[in-house]
Protein backbone atom coordinates (compact mmCIF):
# COMPACT_ATOMS: atom_id res chain seq x y z
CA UNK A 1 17.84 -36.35 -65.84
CA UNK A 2 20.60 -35.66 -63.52
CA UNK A 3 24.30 -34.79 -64.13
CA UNK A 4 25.54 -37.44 -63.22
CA UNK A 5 23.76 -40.09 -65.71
CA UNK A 6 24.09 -37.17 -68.37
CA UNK A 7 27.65 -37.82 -68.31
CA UNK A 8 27.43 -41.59 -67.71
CA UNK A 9 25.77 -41.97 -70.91
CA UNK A 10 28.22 -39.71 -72.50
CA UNK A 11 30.69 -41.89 -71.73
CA UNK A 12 28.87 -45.19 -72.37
CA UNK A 13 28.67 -43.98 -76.01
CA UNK A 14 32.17 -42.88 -76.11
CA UNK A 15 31.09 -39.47 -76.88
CA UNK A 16 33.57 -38.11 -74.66
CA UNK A 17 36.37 -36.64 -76.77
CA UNK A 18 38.30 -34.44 -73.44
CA UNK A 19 37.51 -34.34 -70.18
CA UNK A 20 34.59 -32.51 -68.29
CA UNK A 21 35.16 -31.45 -64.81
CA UNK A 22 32.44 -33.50 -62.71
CA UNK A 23 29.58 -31.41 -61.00
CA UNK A 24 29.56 -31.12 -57.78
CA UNK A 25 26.56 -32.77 -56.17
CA UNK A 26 24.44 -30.80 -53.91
CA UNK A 27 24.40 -31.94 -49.87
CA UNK A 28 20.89 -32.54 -47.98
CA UNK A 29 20.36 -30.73 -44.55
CA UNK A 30 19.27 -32.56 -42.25
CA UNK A 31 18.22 -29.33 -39.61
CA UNK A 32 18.04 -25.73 -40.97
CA UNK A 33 17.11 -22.93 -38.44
CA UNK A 34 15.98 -20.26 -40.52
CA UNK A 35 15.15 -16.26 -39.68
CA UNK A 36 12.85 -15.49 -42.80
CA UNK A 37 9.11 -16.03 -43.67
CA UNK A 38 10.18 -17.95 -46.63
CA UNK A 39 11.49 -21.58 -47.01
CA UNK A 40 14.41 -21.48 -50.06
CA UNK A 41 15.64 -24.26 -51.51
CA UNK A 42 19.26 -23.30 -50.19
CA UNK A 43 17.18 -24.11 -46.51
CA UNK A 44 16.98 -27.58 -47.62
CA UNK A 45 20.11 -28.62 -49.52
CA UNK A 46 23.75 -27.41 -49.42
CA UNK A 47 26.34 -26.53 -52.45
CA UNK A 48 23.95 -25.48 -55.00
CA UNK A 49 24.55 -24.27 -58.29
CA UNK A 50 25.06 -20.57 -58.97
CA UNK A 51 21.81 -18.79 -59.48
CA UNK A 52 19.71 -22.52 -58.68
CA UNK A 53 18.26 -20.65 -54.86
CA UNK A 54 14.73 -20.15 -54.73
CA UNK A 55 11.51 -19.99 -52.13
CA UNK A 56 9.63 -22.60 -51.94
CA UNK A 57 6.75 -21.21 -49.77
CA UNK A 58 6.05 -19.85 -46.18
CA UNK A 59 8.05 -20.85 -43.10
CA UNK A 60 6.58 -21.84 -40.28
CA UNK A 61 5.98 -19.43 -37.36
CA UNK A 62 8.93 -18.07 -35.10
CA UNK A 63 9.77 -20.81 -32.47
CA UNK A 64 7.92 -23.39 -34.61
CA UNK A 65 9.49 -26.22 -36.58
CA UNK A 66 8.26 -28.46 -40.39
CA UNK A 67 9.43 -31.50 -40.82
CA UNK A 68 10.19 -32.21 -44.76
CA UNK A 69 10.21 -36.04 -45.51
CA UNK A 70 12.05 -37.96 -48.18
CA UNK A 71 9.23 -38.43 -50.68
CA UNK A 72 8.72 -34.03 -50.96
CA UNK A 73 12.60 -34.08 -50.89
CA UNK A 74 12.65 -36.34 -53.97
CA UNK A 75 10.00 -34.62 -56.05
CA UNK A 76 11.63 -30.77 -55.53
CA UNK A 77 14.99 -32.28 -56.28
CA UNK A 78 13.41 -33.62 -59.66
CA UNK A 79 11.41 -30.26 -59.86
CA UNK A 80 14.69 -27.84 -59.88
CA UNK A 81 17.19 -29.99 -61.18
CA UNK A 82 18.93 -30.75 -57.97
CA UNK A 83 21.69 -33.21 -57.75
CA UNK A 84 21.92 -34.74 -54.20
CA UNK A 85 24.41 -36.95 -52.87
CA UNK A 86 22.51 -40.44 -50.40
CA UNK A 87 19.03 -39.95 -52.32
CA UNK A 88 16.89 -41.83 -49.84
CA UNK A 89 12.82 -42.19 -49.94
CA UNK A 90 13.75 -42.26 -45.60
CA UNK A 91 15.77 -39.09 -45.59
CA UNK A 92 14.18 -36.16 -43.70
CA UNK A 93 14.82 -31.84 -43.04
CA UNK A 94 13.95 -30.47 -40.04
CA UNK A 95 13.25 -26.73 -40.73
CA UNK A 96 13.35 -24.60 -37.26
CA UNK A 97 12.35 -20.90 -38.07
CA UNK A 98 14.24 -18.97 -35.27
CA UNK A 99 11.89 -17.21 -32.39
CA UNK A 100 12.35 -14.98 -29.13
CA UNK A 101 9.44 -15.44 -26.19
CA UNK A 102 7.43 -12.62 -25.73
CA UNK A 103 7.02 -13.42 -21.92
CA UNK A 104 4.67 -12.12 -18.95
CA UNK A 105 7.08 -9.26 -17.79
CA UNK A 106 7.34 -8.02 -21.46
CA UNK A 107 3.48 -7.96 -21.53
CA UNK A 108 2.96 -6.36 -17.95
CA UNK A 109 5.37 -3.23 -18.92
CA UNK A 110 3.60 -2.83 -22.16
CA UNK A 111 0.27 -2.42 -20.10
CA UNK A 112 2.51 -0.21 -17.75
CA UNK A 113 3.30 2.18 -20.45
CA UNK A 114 -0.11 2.30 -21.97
CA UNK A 115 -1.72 3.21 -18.76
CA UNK A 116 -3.32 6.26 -18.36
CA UNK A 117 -2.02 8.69 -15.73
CA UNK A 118 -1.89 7.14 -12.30
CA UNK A 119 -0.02 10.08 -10.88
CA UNK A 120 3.97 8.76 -11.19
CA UNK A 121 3.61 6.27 -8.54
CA UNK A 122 3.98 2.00 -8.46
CA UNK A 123 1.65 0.12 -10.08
CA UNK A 124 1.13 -3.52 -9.90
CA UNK A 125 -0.32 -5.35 -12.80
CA UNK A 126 -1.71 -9.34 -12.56
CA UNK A 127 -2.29 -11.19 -16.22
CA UNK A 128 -5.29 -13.52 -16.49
CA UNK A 129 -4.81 -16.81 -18.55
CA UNK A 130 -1.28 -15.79 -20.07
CA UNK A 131 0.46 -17.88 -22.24
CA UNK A 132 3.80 -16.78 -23.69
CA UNK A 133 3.96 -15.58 -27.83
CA UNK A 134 7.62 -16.32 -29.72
CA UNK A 135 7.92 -13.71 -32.61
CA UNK A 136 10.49 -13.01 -35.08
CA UNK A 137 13.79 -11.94 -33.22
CA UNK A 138 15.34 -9.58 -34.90
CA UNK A 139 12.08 -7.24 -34.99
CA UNK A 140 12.34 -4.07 -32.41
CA UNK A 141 8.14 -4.28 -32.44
CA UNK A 142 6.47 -7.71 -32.37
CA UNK A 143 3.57 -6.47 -31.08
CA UNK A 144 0.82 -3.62 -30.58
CA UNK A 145 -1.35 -2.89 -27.78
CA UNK A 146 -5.03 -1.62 -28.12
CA UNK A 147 -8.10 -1.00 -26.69
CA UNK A 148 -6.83 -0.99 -23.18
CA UNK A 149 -9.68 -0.95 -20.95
CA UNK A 150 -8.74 -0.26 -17.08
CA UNK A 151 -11.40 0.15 -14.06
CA UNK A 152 -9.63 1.93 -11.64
CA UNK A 153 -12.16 0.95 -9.06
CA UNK A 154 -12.14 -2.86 -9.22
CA UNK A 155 -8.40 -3.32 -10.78
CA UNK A 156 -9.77 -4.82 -14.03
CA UNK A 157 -8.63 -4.33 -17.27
CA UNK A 158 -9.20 -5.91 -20.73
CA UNK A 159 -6.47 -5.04 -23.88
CA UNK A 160 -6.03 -6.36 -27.74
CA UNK A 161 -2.60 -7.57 -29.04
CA UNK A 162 -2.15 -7.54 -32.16
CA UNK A 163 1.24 -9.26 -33.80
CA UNK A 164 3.24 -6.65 -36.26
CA UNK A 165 4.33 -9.59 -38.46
CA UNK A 166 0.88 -11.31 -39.48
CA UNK A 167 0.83 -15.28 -39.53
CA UNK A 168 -2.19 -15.03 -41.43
CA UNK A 169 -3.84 -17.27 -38.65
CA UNK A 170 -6.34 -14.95 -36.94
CA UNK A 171 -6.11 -16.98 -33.90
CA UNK A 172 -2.67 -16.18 -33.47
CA UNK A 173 -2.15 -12.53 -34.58
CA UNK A 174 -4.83 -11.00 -32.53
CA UNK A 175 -5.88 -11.97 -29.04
CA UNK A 176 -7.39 -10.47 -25.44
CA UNK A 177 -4.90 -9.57 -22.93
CA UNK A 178 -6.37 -9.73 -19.61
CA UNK A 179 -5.87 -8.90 -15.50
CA UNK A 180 -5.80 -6.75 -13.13
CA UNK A 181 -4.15 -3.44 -12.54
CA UNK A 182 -3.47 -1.76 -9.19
CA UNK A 183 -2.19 1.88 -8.67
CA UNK A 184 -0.13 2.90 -5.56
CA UNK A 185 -2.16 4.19 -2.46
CA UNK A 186 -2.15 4.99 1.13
CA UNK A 187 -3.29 2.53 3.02
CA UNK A 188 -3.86 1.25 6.55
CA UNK A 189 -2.20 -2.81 6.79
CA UNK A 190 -1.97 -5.41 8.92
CA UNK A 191 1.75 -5.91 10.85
CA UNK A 192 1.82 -9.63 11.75
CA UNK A 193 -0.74 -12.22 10.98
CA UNK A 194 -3.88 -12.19 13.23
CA UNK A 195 -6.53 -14.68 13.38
CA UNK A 196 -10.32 -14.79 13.51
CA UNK A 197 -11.90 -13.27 16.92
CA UNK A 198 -8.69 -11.01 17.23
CA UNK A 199 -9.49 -7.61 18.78
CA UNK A 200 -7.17 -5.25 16.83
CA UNK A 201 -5.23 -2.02 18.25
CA UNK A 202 -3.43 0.15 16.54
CA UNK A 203 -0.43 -1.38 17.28
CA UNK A 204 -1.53 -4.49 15.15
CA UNK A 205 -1.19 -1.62 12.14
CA UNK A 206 1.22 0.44 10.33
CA UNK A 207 0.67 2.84 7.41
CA UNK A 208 1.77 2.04 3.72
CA UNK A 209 2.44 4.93 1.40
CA UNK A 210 2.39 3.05 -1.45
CA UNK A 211 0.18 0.03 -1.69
CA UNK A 212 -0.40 -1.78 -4.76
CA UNK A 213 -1.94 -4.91 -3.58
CA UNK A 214 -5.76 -6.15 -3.85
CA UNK A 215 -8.41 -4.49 -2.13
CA UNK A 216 -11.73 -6.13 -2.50
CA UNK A 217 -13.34 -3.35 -0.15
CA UNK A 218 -13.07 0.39 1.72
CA UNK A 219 -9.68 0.34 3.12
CA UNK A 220 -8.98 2.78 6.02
CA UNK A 221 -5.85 5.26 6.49
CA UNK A 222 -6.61 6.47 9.98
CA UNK A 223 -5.44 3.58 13.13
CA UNK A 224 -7.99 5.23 15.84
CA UNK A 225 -11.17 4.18 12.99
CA UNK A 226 -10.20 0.17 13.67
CA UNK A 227 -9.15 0.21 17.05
CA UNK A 228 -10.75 -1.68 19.56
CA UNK A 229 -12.58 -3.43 16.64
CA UNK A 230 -12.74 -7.50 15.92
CA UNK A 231 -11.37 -9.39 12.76
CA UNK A 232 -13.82 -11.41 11.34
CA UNK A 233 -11.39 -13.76 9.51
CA UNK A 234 -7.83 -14.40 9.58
CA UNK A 235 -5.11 -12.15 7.70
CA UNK A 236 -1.27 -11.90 6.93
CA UNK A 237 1.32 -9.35 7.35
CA UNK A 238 1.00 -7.07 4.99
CA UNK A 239 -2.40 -7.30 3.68
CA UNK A 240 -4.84 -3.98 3.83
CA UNK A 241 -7.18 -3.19 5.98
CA UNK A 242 -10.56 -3.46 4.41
CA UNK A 243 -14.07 -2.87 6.09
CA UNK A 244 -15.03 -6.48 5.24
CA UNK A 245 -12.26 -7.85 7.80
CA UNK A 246 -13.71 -5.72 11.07
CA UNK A 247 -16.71 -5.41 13.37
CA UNK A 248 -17.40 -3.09 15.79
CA UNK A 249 -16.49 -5.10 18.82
CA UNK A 250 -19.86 -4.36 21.47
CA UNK A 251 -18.90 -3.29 24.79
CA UNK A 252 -22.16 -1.90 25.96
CA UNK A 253 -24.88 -3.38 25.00
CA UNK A 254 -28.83 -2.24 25.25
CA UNK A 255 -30.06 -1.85 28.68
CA UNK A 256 -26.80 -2.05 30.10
CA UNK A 257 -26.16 0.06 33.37
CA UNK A 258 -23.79 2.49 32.44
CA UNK A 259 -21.93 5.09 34.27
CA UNK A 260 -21.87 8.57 32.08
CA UNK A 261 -18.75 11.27 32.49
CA UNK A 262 -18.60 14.49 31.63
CA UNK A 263 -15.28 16.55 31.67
CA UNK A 264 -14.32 20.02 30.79
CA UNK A 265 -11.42 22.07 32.14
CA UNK A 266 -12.30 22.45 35.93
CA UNK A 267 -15.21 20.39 35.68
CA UNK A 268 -15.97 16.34 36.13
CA UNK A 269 -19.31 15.52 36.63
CA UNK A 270 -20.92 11.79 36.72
CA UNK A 271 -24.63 10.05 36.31
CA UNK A 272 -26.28 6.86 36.75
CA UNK A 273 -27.49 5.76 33.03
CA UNK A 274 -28.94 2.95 30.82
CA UNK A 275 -27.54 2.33 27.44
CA UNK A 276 -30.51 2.55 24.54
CA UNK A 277 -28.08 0.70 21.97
CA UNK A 278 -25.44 -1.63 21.65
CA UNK A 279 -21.57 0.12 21.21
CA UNK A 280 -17.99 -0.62 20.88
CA UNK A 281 -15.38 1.54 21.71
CA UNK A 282 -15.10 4.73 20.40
CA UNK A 283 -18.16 4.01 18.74
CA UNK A 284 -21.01 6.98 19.87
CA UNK A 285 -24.18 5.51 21.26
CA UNK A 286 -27.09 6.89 22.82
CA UNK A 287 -27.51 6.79 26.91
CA UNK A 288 -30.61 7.33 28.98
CA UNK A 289 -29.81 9.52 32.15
CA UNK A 290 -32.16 8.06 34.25
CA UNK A 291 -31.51 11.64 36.95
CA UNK A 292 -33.02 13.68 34.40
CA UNK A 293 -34.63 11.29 31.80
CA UNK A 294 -32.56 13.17 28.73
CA UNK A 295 -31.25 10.80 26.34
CA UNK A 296 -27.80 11.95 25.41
CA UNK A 297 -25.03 10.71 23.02
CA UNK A 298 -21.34 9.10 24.36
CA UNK A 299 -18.77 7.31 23.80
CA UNK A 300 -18.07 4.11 25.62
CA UNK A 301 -14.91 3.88 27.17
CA UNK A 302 -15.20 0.74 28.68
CA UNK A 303 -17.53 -1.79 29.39
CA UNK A 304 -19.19 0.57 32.18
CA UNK A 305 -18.20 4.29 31.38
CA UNK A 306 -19.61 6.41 28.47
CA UNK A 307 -18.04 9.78 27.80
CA UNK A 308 -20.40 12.47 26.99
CA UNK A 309 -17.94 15.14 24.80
CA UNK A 310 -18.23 18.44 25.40
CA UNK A 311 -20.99 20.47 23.49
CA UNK A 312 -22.84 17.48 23.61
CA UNK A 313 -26.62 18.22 24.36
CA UNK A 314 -29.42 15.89 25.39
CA UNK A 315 -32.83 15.45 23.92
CA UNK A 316 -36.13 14.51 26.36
CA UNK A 317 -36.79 10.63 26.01
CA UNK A 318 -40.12 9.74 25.16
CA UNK A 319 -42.78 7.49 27.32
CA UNK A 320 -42.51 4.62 25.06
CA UNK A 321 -38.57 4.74 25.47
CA UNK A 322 -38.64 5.06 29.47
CA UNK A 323 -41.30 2.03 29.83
CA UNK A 324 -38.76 -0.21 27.93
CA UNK A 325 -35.82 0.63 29.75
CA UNK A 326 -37.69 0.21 33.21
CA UNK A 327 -38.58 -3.13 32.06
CA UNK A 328 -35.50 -3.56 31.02
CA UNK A 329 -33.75 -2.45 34.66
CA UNK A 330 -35.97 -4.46 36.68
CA UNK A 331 -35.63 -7.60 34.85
CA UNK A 332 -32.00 -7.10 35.33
């Protein structure tokens, strides 16, 4: 029973010989944003009695919100002597337990500081499947990091997070942190966009010191190693240069009258020849010199000119190789 019908049937008996001051009734909440693990009586009603604060269980977790309804209001009014003013069977507490968002840049600069030594420079790191955490807010470490596992090669990398503050829901106070992870390096990339077919120079490429981009294959860090060579899809400004974009672009190809140079200081000599393989530029193939029948190794220059370097020596061609490339000339 109540104070209030204590003293009511006090007085109905005219039992009351002075007065006694009436207690003040306690006030329902109808929101309460609370910062502890524990739900307390106080959370749910105002102006208690001295010493009448107590828990009542767990609170839900940070950034997450109970509802308490009027029928569980009633009963732990009843069960701790709680005198509430508009008792109501409709009446209702929203309990809000108070949160900060753990969000993706918090989780990429924990993987930054956990990596292992990637030699001081930038390094770019991708999450997988993130969804943001909200944890307590007043504690300096929500979370742990564990079990990072980085390939340096492909970029991948696999961690556990575990929450400092337990929920006791293993769902939420462990789970896999993944992405990618991408140290700084010198590469060759692209300067403008360039599309499919596009024969690239070295002008079509700059150097960057510190890339930290994706590189599905060998990149390059020297222009004259692409130049003269053909883009086998399109690309963007910016992006590397990888081995999977290029082809050697064919100048010469097999049987193809060539003319073969050879220069040294004071010297320029020149010979009818027959290319044995198909070459771009700057790429060496092997000429027949059909004076001497050596087969020798060049550089085309052009669609007509190989460049024998100097110290370059010739080897004899064999019987099999000269019957081809006669065929070869007189069906041209």
């Amino acid at each position: 029973m109540n104070v209030r019908a204590v003293i009511g049937l006090l007085v109905a008996a005219g039992c009351m010989a002075y007065s006694i001051p009436a207690a003040k009734a306690a006030t329902l909440k109808t929101t309460s944003i609370i910062t502890a693990g524990t739900v307390r009586l106080s959370d749910l009603f105002a102006d208690l009695e001295p010493g009448q604060d107590r828990v009542l269980g767990p609170a839900p977790a940070p950034g997450s919100s109970i509802q308490v309804g009027g029928g569980q209001l009633l009963a732990i009014a009843d069960q701790y002597g709680v005198d509430w003013l508009d008792q109501s069977a409709s009446a209702q507490v929203t309990i809000t337990r108070a949160g900060r968002m753990l969000d993706k840049d918090y989780f990429i600069n924990l993987v930054r500081q956990n990596l292992p030594d990637t030699g001081g420079g930038p390094v770019s790191v991708d999450l997988i499947d993130f969804h943001p955490i909200a944890v307590p807010p007043d504690d300096p470490k929500p979370v742990t990091l564990s079990d990072l596992n980085w390939d340096p090669r492909s970029g991948r990398f696999t961690a556990t997070i575990y929450r400092t503050q337990t929920t006791g829901d293993s769902t939420q106070d462990s789970y896999l942190l993944a992405g990618t992870v991408h140290a700084a390096r010198r590469v060759l990339v692209f300067s403008h966009a360039l599309q499919p077919g596009s024969v690239v120079s070295m002008a079509d490429v700059s150097m960057n010191d510190a890339y930290t981009g994706r590189a599905q294959d060998r990149t390059y860090t020297d222009e004259a190693d692409i130049d003269g060579m053909t883009l086998t899809h399109a690309v963007m400004a910016g992006d590397a240069v990888q081995e999977r974009d290029l082809h050697r672009t064919v100048v010469v190809h097999k049987g193809d009258p060539v003319l073969i140079v050879f220069t040294a200081p004071g010297l320029h000599l020149t010979a009818s020849g027959r290319a044995i393989e198909d070459g771009g530029v700057g790429q060496y193939v092997r000429v027949l010199n059909l004076a001497s029948n050596m087969i020798i190794t060049g550089r085309p220059n052009n669609a007509s000119e190989v460049i024998v370097e100097a110290g370059s020596s010739g080897m004899p061609s064999d019987a099999a190789t000269l019957r081809r490339l006669t065929t070869s000339s007189r069906g041209g």
